[in-house]
Protein backbone atom coordinates (compact mmCIF):
# COMPACT_ATOMS: atom_id res chain seq x y z
CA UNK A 1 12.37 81.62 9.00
CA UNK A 2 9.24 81.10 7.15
CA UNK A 3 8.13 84.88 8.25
CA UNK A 4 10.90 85.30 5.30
CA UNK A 5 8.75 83.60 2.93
CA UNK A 6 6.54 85.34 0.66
CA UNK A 7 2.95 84.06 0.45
CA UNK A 8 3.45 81.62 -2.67
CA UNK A 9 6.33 80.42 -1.32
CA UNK A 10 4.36 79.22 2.02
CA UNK A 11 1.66 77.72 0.20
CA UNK A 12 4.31 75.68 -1.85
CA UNK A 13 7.15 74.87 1.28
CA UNK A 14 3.46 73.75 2.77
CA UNK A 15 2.32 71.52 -0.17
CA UNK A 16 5.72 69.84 -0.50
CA UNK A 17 5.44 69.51 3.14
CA UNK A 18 2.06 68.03 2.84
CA UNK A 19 3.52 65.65 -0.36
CA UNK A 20 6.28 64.54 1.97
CA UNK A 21 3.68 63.47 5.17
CA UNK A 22 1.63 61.54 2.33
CA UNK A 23 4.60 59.96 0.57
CA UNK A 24 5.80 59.03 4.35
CA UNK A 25 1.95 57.83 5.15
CA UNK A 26 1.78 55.70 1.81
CA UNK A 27 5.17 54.41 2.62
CA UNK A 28 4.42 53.51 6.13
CA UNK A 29 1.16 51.94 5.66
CA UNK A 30 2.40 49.60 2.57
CA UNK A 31 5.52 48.32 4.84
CA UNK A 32 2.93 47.74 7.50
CA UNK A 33 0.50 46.07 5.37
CA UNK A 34 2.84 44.15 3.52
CA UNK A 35 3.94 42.78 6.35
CA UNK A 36 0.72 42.10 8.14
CA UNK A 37 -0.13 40.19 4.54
CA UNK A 38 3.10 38.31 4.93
CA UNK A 39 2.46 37.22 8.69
CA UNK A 40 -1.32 35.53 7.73
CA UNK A 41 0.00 34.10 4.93
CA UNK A 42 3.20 32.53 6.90
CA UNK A 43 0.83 31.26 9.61
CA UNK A 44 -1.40 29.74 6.65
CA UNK A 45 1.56 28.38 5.46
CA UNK A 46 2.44 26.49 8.78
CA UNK A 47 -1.26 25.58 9.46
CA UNK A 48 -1.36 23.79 5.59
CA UNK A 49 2.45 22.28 6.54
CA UNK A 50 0.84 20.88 9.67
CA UNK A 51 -2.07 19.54 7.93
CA UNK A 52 -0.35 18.06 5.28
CA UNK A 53 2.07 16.73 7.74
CA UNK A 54 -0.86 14.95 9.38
CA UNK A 55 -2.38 13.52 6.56
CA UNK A 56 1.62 11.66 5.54
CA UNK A 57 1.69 10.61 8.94
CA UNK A 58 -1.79 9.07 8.33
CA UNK A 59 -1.04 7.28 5.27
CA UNK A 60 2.31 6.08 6.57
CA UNK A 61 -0.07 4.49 9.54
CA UNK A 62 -2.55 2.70 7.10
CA UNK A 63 0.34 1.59 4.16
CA UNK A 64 2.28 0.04 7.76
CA UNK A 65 -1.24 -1.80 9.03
CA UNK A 66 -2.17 -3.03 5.15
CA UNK A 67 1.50 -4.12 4.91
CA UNK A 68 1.54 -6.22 7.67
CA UNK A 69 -1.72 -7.95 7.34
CA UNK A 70 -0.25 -8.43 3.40
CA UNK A 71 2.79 -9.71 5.27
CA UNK A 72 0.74 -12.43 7.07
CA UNK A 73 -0.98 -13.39 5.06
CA UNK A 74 2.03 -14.07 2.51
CA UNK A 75 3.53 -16.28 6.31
CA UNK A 76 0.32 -17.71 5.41
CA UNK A 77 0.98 -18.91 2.31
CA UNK A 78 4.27 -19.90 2.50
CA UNK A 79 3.14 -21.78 5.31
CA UNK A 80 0.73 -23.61 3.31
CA UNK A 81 3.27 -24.14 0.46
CA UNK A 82 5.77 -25.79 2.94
CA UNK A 83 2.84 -28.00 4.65
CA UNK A 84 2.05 -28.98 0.50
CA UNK A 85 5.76 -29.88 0.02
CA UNK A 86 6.38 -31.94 3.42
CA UNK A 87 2.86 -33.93 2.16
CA UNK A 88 4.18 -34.07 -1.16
CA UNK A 89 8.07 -35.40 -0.17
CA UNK A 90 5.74 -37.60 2.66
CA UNK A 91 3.59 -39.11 0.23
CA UNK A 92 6.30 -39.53 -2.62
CA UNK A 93 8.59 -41.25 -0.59
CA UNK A 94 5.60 -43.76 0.78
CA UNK A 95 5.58 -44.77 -2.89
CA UNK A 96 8.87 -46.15 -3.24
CA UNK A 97 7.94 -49.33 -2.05
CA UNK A 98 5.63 -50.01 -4.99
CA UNK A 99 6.36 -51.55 -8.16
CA UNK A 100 7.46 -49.13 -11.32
CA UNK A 101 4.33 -51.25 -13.02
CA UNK A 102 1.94 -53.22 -12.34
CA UNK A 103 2.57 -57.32 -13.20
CA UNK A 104 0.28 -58.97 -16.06
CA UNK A 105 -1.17 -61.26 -13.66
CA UNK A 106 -2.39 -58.79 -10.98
CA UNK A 107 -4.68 -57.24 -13.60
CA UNK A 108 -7.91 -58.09 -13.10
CA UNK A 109 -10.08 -59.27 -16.01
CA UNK A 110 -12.60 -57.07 -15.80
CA UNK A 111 -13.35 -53.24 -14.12
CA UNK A 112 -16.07 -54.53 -11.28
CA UNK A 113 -18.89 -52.94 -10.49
CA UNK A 114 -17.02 -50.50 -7.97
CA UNK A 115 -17.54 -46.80 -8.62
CA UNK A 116 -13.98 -44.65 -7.64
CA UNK A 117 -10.43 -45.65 -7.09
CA UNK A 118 -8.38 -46.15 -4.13
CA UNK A 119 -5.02 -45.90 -5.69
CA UNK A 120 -3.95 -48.91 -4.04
CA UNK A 121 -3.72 -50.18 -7.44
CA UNK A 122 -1.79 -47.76 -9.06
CA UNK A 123 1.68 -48.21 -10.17
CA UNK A 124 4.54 -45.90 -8.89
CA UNK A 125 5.07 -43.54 -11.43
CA UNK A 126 1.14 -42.69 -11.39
CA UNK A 127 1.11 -42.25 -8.18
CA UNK A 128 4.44 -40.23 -8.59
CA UNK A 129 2.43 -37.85 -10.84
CA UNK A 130 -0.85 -37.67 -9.38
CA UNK A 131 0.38 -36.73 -5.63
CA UNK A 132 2.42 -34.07 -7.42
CA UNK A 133 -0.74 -32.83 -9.09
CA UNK A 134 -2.28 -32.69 -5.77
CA UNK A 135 0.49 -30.90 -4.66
CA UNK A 136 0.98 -28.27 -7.26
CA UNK A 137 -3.45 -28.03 -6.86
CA UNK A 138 -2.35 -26.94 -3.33
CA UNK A 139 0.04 -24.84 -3.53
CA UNK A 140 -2.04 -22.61 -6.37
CA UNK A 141 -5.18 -23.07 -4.28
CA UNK A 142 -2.84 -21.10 -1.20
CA UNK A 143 -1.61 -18.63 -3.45
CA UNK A 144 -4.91 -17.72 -4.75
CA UNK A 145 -6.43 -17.29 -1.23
CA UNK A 146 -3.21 -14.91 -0.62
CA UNK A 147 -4.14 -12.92 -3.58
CA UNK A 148 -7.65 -13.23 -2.23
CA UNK A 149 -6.98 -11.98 0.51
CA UNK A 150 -4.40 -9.88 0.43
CA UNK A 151 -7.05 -7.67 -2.34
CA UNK A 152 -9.54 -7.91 0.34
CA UNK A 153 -7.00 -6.08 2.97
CA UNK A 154 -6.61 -3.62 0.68
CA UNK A 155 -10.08 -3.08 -0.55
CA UNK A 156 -11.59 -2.61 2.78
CA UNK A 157 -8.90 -0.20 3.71
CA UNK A 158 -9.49 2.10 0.77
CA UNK A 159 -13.84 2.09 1.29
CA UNK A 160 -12.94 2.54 4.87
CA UNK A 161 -11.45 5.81 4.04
């Protein structure tokens, strides 16, 4: 068949021929590289997944270990806050037996020479308010070693890192 063909008509049947093999070439080689390009990028994709992956599962682990030593010490506190209460109930029901105020005759003329205070002397409703005092001094001195100390937790945690 292509002894048919005059001599232009070779040289073009040839060049389209030749167009065709580089369209196919150009073709194959863009499919090919395309998908080489989208293989790396898919197993970058699952490396930076798996990373990233990691680095939740690490921050899960540290937020669970500051949460629980948060957790205690709150026990802690609450703890302390109970033991104020039970001294404070204790103590305020010790009192009852003394007299709403003191009698005239039980005061003594003058102060002594005595430095300080027992509270033996004290009448009930002083007593009443200074053991609460104590007790609310208590239960703000806990909660400010729980703030203490829960900040502490979580500063050493985050320099740690």
């Amino acid at each position: 068949m292509l002894g048919l063909l005059t001599g232009g008509d070779k040289w073009l049947l040839g060049g389209l021929a030749g167009l065709a093999m580089l369209g196919f070439s150009y073709w194959k080689g863009y499919t090919y590289g395309k998908d080489v390009i989208q293989q790396k990028w898919n197993a970058e994709k699952v490396v930076l997944e798996r990373e990233a992956q990691e680095a939740k599962d690490h921050a899960r682990e540290v937020e669970r270990s500051m949460q629980n030593k948060v957790n205690r010490i709150q026990r802690e506190k609450q703890n302390a806050v109970k033991t104020a209460d039970i001294k404070y109930r204790a103590l305020a029901d010790s009192l009852r037996d003394r007299p709403e105020t003191r009698a005239a005759d039980t005061m003594p003329d003058s102060t002594g020479s005595a430095v300080g205070c027992t509270g033996a002397q004290l009448a009930r409703p002083d007593a009443e308010f200074l053991a609460g005092y104590a007790a609310d001094a208590e239960r703000l001195q806990a909660a400010y070693n729980s703030c203490r100390d829960a900040y502490q937790v979580i500063k050493n945690q985050t320099n740690a890192q």
